[in-house]
C-alpha atoms as a PDB file:
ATOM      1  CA  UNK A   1     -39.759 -19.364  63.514  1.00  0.00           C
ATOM      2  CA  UNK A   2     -39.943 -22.670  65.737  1.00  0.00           C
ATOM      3  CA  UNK A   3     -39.838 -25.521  64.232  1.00  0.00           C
ATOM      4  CA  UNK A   4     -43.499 -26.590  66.149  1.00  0.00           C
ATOM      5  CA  UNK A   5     -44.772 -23.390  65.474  1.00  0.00           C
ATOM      6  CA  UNK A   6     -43.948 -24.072  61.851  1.00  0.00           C
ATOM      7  CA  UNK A   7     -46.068 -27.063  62.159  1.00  0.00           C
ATOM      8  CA  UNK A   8     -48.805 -25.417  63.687  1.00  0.00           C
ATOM      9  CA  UNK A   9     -49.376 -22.739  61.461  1.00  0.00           C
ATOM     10  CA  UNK A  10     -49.013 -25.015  58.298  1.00  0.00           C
ATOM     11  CA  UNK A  11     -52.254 -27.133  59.609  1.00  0.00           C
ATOM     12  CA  UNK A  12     -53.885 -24.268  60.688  1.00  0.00           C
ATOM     13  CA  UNK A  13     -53.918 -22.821  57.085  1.00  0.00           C
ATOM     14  CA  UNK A  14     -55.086 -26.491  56.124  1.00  0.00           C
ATOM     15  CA  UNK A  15     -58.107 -26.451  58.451  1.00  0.00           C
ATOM     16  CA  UNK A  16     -59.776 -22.909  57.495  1.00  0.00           C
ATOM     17  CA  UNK A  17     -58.600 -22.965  53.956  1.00  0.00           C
ATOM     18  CA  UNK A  18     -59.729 -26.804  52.696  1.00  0.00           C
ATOM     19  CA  UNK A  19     -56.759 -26.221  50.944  1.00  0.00           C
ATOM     20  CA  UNK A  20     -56.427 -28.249  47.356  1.00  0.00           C
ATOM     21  CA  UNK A  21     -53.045 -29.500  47.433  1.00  0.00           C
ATOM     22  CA  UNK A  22     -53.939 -32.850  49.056  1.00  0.00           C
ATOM     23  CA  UNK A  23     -54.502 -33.733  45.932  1.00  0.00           C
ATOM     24  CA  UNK A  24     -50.821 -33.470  44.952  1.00  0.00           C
ATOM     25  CA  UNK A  25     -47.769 -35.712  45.684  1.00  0.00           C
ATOM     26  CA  UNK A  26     -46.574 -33.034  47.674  1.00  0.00           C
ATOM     27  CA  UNK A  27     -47.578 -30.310  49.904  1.00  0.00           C
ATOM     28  CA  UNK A  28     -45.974 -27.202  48.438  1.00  0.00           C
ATOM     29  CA  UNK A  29     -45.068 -24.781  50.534  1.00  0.00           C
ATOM     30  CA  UNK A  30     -44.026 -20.981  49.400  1.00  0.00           C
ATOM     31  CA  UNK A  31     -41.652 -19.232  50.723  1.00  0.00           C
ATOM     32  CA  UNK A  32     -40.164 -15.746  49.721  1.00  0.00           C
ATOM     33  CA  UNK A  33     -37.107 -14.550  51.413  1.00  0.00           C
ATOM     34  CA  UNK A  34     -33.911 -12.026  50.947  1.00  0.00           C
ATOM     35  CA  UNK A  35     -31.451 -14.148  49.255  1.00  0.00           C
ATOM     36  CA  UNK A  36     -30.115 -11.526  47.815  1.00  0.00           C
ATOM     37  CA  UNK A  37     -29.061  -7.839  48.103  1.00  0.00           C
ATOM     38  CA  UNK A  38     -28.889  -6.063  51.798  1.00  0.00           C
ATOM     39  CA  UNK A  39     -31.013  -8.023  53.648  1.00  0.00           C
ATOM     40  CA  UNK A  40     -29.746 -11.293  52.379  1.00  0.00           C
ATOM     41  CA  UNK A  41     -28.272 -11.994  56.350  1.00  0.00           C
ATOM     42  CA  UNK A  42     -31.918 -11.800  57.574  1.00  0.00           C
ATOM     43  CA  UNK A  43     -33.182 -13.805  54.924  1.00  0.00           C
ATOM     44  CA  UNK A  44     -30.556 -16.831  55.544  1.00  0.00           C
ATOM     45  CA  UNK A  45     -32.028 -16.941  59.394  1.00  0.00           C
ATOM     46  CA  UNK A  46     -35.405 -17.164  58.250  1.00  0.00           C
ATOM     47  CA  UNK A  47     -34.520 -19.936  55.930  1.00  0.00           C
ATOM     48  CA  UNK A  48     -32.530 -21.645  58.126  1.00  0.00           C
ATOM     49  CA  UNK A  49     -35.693 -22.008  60.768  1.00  0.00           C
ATOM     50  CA  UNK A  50     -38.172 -23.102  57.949  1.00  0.00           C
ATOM     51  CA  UNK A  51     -35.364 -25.502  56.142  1.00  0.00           C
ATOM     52  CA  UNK A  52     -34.863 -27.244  59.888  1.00  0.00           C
ATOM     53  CA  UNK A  53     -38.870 -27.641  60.947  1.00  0.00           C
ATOM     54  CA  UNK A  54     -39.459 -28.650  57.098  1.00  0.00           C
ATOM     55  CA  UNK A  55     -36.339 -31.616  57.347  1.00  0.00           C
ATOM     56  CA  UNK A  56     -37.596 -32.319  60.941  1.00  0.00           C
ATOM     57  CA  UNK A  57     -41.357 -32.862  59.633  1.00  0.00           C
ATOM     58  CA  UNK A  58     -40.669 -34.607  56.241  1.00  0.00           C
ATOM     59  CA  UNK A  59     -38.280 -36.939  58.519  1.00  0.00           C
ATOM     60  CA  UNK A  60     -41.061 -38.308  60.817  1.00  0.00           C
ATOM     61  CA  UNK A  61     -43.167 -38.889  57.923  1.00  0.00           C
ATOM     62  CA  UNK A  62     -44.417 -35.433  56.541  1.00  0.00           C
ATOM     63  CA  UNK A  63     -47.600 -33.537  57.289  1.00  0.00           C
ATOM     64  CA  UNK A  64     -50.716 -35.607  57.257  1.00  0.00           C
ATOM     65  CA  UNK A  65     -49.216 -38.376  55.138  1.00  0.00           C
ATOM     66  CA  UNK A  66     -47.525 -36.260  52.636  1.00  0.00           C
ATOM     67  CA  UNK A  67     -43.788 -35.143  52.120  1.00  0.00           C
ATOM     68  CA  UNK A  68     -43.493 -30.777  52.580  1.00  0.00           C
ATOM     69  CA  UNK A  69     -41.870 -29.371  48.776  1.00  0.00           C
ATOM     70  CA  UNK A  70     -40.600 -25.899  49.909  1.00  0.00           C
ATOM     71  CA  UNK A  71     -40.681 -23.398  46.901  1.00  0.00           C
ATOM     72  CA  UNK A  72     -38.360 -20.569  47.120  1.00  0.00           C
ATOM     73  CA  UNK A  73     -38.162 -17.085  46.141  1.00  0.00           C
ATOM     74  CA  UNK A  74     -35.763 -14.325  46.125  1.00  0.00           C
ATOM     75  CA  UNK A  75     -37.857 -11.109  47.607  1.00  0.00           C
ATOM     76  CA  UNK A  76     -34.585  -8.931  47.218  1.00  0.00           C
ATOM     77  CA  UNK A  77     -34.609  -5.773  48.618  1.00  0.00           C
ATOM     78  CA  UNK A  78     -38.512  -5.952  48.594  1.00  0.00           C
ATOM     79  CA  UNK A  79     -39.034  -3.495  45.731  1.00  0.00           C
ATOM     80  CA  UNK A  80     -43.178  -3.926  44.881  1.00  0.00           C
ATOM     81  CA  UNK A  81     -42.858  -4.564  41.459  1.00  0.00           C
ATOM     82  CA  UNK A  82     -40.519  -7.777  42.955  1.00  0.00           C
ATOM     83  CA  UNK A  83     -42.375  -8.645  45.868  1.00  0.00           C
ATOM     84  CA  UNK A  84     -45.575  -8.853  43.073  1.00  0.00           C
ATOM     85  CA  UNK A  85     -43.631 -10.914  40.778  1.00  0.00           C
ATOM     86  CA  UNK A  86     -43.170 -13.423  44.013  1.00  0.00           C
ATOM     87  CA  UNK A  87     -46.885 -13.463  44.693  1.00  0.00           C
ATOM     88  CA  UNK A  88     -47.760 -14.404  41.352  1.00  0.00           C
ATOM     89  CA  UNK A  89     -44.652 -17.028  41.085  1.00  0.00           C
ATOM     90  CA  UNK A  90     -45.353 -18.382  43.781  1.00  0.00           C
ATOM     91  CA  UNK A  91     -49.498 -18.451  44.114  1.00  0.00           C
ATOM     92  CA  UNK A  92     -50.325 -17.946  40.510  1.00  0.00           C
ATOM     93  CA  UNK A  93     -48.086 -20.392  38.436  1.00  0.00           C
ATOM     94  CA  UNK A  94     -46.840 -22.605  41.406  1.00  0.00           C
ATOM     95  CA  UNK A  95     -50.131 -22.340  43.203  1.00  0.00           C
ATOM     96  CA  UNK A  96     -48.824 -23.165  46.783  1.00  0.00           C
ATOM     97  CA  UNK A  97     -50.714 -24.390  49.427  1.00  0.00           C
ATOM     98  CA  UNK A  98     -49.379 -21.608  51.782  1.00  0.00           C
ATOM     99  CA  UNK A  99     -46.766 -18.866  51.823  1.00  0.00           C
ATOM    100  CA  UNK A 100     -44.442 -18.163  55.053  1.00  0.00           C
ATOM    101  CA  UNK A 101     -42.584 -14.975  54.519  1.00  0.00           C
ATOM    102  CA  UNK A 102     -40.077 -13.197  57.674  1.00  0.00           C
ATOM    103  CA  UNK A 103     -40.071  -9.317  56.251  1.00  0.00           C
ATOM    104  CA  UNK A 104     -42.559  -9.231  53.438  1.00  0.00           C
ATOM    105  CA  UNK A 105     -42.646  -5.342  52.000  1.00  0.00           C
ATOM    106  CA  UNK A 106     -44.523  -2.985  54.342  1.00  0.00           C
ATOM    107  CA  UNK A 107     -47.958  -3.015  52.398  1.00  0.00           C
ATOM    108  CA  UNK A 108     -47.332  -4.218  49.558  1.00  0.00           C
ATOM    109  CA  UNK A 109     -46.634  -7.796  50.640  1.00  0.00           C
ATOM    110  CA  UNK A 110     -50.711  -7.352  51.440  1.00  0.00           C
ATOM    111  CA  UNK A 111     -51.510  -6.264  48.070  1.00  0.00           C
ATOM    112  CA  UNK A 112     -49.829  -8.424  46.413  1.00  0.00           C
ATOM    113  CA  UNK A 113     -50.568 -11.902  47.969  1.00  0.00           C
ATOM    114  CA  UNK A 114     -54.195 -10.679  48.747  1.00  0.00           C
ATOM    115  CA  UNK A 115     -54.624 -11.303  45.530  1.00  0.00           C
ATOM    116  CA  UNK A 116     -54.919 -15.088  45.936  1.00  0.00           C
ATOM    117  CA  UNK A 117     -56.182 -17.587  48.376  1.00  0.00           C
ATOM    118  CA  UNK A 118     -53.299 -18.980  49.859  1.00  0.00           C
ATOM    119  CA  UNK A 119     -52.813 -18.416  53.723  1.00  0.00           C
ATOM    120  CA  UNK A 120     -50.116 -15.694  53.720  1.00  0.00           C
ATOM    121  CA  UNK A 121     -48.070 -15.705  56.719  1.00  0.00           C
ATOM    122  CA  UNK A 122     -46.016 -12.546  57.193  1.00  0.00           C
ATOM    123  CA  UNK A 123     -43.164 -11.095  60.044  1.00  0.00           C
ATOM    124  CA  UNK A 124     -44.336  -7.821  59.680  1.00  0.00           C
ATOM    125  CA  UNK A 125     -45.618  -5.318  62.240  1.00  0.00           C
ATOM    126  CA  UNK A 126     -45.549  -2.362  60.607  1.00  0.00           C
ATOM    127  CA  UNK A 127     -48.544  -0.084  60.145  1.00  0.00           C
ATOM    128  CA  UNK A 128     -48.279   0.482  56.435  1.00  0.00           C
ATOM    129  CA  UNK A 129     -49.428  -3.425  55.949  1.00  0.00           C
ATOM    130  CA  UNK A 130     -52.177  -2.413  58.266  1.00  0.00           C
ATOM    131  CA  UNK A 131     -53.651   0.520  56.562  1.00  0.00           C
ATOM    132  CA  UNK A 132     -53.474  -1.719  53.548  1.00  0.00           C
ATOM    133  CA  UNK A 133     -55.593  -4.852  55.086  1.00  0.00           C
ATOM    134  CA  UNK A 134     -57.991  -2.016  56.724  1.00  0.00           C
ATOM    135  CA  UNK A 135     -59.025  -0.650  53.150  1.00  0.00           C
ATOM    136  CA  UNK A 136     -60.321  -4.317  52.178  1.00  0.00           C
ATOM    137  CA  UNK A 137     -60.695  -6.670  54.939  1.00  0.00           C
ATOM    138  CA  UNK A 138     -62.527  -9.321  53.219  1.00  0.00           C
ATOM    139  CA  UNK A 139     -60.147  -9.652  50.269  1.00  0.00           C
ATOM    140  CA  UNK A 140     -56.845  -9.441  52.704  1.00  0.00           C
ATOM    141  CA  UNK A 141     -58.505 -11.879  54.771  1.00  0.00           C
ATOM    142  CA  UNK A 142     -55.734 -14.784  54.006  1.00  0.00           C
ATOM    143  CA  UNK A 143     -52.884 -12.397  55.941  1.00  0.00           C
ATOM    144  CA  UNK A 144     -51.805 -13.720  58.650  1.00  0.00           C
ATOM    145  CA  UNK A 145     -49.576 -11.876  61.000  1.00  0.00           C
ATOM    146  CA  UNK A 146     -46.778 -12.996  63.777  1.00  0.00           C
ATOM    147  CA  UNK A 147     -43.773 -12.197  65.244  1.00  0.00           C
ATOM    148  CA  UNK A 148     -41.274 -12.823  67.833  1.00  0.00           C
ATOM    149  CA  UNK A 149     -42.332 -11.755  71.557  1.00  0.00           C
ATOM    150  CA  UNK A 150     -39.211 -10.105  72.675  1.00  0.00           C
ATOM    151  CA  UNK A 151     -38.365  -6.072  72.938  1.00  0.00           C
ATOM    152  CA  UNK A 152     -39.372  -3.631  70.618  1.00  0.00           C
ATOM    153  CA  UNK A 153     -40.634  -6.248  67.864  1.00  0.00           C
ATOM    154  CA  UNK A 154     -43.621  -7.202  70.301  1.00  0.00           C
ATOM    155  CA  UNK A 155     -44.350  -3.619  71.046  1.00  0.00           C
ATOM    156  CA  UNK A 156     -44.826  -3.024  67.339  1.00  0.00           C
ATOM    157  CA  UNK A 157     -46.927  -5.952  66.759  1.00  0.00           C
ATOM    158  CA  UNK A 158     -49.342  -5.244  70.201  1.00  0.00           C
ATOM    159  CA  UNK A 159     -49.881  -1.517  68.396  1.00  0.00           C
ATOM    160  CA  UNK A 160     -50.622  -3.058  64.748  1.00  0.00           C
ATOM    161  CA  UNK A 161     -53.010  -5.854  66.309  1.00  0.00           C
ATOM    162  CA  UNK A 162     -54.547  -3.197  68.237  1.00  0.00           C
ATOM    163  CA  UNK A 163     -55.823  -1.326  64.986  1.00  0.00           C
ATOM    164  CA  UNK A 164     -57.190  -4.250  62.985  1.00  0.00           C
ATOM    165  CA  UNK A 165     -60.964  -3.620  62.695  1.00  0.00           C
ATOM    166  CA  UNK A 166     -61.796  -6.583  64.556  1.00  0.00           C
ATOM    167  CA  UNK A 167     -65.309  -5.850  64.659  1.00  0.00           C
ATOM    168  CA  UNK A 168     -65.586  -6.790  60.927  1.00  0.00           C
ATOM    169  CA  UNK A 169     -66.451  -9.337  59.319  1.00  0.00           C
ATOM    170  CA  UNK A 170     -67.408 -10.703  62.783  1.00  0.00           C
ATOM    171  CA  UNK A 171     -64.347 -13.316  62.473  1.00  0.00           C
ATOM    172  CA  UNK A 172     -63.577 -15.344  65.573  1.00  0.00           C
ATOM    173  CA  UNK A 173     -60.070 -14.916  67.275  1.00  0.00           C
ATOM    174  CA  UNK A 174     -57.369 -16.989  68.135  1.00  0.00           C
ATOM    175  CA  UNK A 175     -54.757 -15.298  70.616  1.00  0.00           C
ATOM    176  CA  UNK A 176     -52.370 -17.444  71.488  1.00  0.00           C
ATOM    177  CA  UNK A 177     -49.325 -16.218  73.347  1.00  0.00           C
ATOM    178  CA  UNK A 178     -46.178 -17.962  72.724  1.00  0.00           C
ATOM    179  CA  UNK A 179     -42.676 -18.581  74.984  1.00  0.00           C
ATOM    180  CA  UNK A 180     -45.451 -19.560  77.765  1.00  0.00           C
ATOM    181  CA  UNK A 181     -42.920 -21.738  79.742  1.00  0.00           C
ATOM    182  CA  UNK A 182     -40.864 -18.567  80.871  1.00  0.00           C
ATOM    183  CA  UNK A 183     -43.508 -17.737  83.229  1.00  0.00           C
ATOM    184  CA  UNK A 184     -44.166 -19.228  86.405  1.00  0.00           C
ATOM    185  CA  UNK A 185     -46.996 -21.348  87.239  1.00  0.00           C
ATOM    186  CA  UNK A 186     -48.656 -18.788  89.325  1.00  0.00           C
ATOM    187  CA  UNK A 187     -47.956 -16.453  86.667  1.00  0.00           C
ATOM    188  CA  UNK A 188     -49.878 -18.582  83.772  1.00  0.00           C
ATOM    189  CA  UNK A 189     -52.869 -19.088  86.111  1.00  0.00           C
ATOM    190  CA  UNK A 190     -53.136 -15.326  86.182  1.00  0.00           C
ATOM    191  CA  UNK A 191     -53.041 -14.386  83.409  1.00  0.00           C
ATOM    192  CA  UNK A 192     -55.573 -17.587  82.528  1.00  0.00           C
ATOM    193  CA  UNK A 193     -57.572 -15.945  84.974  1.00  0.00           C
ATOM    194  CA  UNK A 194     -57.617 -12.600  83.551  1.00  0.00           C
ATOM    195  CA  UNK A 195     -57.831 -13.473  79.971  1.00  0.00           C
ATOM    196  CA  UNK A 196     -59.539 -16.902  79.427  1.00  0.00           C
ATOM    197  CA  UNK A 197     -59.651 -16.912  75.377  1.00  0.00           C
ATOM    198  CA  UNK A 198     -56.059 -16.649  75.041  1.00  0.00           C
ATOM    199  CA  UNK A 199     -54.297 -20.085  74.363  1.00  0.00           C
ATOM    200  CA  UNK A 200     -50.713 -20.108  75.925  1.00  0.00           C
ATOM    201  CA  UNK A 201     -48.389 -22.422  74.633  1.00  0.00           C
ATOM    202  CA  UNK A 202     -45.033 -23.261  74.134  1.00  0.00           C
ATOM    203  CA  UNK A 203     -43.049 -24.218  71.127  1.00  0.00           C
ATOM    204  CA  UNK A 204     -39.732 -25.089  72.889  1.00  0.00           C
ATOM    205  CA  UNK A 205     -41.217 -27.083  75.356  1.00  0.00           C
ATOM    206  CA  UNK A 206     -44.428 -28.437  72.989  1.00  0.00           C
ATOM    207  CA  UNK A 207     -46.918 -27.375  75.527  1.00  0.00           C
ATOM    208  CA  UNK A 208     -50.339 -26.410  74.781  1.00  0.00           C
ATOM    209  CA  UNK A 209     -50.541 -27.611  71.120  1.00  0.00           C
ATOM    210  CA  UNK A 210     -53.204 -29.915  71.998  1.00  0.00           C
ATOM    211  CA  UNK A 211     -55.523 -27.149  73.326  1.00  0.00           C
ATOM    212  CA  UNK A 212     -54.769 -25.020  70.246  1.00  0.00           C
ATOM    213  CA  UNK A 213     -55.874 -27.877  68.030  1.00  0.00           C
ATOM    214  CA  UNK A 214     -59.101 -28.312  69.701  1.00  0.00           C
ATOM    215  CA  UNK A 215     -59.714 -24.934  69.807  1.00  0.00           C
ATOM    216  CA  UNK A 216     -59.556 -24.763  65.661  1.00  0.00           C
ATOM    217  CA  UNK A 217     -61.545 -27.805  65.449  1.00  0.00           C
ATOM    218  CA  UNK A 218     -64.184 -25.980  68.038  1.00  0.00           C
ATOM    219  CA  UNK A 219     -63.583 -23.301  65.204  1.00  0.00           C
ATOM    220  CA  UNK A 220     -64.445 -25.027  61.863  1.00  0.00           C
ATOM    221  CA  UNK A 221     -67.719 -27.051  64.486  1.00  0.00           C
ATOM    222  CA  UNK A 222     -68.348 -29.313  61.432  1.00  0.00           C
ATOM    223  CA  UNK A 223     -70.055 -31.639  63.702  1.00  0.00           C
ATOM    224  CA  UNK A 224     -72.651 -28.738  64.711  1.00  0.00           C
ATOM    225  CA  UNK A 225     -73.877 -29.100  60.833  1.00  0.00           C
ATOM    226  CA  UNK A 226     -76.580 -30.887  59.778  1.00  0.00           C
ATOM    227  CA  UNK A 227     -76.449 -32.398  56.364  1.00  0.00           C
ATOM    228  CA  UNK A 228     -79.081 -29.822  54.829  1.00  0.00           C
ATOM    229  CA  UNK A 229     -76.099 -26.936  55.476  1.00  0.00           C
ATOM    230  CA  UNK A 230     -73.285 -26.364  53.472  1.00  0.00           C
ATOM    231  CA  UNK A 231     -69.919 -25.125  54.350  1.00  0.00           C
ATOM    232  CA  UNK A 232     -68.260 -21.839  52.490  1.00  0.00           C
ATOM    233  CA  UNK A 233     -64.618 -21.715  53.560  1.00  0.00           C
ATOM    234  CA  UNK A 234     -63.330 -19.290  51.006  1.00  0.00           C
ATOM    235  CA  UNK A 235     -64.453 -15.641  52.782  1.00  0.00           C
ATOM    236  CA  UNK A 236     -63.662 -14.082  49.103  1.00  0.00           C
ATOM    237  CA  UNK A 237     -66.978 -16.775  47.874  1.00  0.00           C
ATOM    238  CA  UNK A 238     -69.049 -16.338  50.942  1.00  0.00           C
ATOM    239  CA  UNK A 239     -68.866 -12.009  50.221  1.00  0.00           C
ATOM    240  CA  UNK A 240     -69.493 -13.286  46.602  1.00  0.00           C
ATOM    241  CA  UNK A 241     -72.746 -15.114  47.536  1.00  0.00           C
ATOM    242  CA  UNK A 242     -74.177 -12.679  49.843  1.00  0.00           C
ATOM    243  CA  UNK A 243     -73.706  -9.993  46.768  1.00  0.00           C
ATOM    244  CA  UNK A 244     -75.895 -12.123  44.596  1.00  0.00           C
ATOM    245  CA  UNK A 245     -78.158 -12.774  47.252  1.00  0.00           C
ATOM    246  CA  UNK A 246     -78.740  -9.236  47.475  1.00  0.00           C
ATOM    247  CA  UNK A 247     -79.560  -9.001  43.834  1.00  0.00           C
ATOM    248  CA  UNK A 248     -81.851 -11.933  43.652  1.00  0.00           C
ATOM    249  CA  UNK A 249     -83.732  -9.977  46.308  1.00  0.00           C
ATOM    250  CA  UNK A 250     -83.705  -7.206  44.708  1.00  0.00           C
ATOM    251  CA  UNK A 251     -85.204  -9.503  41.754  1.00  0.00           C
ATOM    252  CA  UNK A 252     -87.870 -10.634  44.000  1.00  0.00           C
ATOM    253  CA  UNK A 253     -88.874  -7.264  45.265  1.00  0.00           C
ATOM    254  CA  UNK A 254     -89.206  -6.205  41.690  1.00  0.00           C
ATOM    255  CA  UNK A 255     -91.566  -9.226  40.866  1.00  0.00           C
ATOM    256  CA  UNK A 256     -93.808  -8.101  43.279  1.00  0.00           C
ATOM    257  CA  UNK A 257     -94.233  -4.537  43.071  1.00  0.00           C
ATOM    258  CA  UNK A 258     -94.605  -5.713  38.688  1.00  0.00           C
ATOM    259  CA  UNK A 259     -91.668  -3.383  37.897  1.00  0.00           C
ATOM    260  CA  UNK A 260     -90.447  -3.929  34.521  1.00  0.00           C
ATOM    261  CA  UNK A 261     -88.259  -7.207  33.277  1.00  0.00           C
ATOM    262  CA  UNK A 262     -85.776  -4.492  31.785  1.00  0.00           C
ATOM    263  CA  UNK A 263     -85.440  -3.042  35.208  1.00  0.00           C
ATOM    264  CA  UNK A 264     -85.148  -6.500  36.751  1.00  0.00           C
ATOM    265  CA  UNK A 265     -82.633  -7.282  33.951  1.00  0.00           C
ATOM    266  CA  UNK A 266     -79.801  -5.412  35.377  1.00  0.00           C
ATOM    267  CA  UNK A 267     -79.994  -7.113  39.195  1.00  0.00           C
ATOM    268  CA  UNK A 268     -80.111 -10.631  37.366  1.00  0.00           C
ATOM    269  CA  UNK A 269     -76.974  -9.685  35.218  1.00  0.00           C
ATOM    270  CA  UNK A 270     -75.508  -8.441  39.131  1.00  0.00           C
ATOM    271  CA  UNK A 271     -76.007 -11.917  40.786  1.00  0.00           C
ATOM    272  CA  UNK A 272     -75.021 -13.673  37.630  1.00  0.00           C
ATOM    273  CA  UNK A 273     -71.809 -11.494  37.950  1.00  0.00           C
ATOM    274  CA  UNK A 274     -70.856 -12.527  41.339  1.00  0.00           C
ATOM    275  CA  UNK A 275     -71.848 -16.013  40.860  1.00  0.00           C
ATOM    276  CA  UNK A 276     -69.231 -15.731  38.397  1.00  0.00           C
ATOM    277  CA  UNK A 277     -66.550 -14.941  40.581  1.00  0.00           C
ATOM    278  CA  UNK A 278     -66.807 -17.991  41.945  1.00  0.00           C
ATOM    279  CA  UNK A 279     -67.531 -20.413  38.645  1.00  0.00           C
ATOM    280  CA  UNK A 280     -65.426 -18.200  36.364  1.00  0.00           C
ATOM    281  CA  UNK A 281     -67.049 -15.473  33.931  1.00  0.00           C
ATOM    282  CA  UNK A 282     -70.420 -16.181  32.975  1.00  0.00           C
ATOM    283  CA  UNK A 283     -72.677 -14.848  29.688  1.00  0.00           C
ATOM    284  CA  UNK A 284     -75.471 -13.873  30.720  1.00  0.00           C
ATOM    285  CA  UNK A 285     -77.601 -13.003  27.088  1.00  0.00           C
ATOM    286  CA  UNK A 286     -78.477 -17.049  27.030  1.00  0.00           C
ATOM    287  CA  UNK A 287     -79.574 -17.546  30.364  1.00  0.00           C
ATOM    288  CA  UNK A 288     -81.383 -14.360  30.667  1.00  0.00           C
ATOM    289  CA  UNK A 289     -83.277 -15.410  27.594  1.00  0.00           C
ATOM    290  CA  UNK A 290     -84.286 -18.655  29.227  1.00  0.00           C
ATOM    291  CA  UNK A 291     -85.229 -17.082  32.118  1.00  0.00           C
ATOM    292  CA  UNK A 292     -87.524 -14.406  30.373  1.00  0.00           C
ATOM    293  CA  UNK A 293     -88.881 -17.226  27.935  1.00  0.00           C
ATOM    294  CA  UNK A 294     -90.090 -19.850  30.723  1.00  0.00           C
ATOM    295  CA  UNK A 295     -91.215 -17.601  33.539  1.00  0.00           C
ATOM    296  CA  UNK A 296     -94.149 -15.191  33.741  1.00  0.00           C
ATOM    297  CA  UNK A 297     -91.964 -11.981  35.597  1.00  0.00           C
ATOM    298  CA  UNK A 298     -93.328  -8.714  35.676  1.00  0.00           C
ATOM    299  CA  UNK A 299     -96.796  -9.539  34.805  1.00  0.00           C
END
């Protein structure tokens, strides 16, 4: 991976994530690689990008004021029970801000890491990892896909991008197309012309980094709020509230057709469920207690 590119896609995760570890002396970075086993060779190259952008950006002062802590882990041969011990390592106990992986697993690299938050960043264009984030697009929603442009590795990326559900959950796109200083002038106006949403830049040259920025600040629009509105970053909290929104209307609708507070019971215990999957688990026999011994419901 270029080293700007590197850059980019660390700050990126930053902007749509809010990520916590600003609060830490470091910015800890996850990153699980071959270092072992037969695809050890492929592994070292990765490493060797990410060890030269990370020296490179800890040497002019680190990202955003703070020094880059890269946090290894040997993937192997990318057996899943492995590539799930690396997840968990590296998410669970470490609890990295992000995770930049070159060959991840084939599928289960999406299971695995879509079990946290993180911004997983994968090499990996292969349509098993696609019919995995298909199934749940809301909780693989931190996978993040890229690739080289050149020969049959773009071809195989182009077909995976082209069968992600886009349509859902109504998630803005960023296309940005890489390498853009090997085409001519005439040819970049073109294909500006033709396709006016995708960003061109180039990491070699550091072109275009300035529009890509603005366009993920045009993204996040925290200036369009007002101060009555409040920002969900985390899509696995915003599908969380809109479940116990539905139940509390559910609730509502009960209270006025005078259905029974047993019946009305279980949707309450449903948005006090979700809630919970935000705020951690939640017992529900005290509060439904308080709610059936202070309000008239169901009369």
């Amino acid at each position: 991976m270029k080293k700007v590119t590197f850059w980019v896609v660390i700050l990126a995760s930053f902007i749509f994530t809010g990520s916590s570890a600003f609060s830490a002396e470091t910015i800890r970075i996850g990153v699980p690689l071959a270092m072992t086993g037969a695809y050890a060779g492929s592994g070292d190259n990765y490493w060797k990008g990410i060890e030269m952008a990370t020296n490179e950006i800890n040497g002019n002062g680190g990202l955003l004021g703070k020094q880059i802590e890269i946090i290894r882990f040997d993937s192997q041969e990318f057996a899943p029970e492995v590539v799930m011990q690396g997840a968990n390592y590296l998410c669970g106990k470490m609890k990295v801000a992000s995770v930049h992986a070159g060959w991840a697993g084939w599928g289960q690299d999406i299971l695995a890491y879509g079990k946290y938050d993180a911004p997983f960043f994968c090499d990996d264009g292969a349509m098993p990892a696609v019919e995995v984030y298909k199934k749940d697009p809301v909780k693989y929603n931190n996978t993040y896909f890229i690739t080289d442009t050149g020969g049959d590795q773009a071809n195989s990326m182009f077909n995976m991008l082209t069968a992600l559900p886009y349509e859902y959950p109504n998630k803005k796109i960023l296309t940005l197309i890489n390498k853009s200083d090997s085409l001519s002038e005439a040819k970049q106006l073109e294909v500006q012309a033709d396709q006016p949403n995708w960003i061109l830049i180039s990491a070699k040259q550091k072109t275009g980094l300035d529009d890509l920025l603005k366009h993920l600040v045009q993204l996040v629009n925290t200036g369009a709020l007002s101060n009555q509105q409040t920002v969900v970053s985390n899509s696995r909290h915003f599908e969380a509230l809109n479940k116990a929104f539905t139940a509390l209307n559910e609730v509502q609708k009960g209270m006025d057709q005078n259905i029974s507070s047993d019946l009305m019971a279980i949707d309450i215990r449903q948005a006090l469920f979700h809630l919970g999957e935000i705020t951690g688990e939640i017992t529900t026999d005290d509060l439904l207690g308080n709610i059936f011994a202070n309000f008239c419901i169901g009369k």
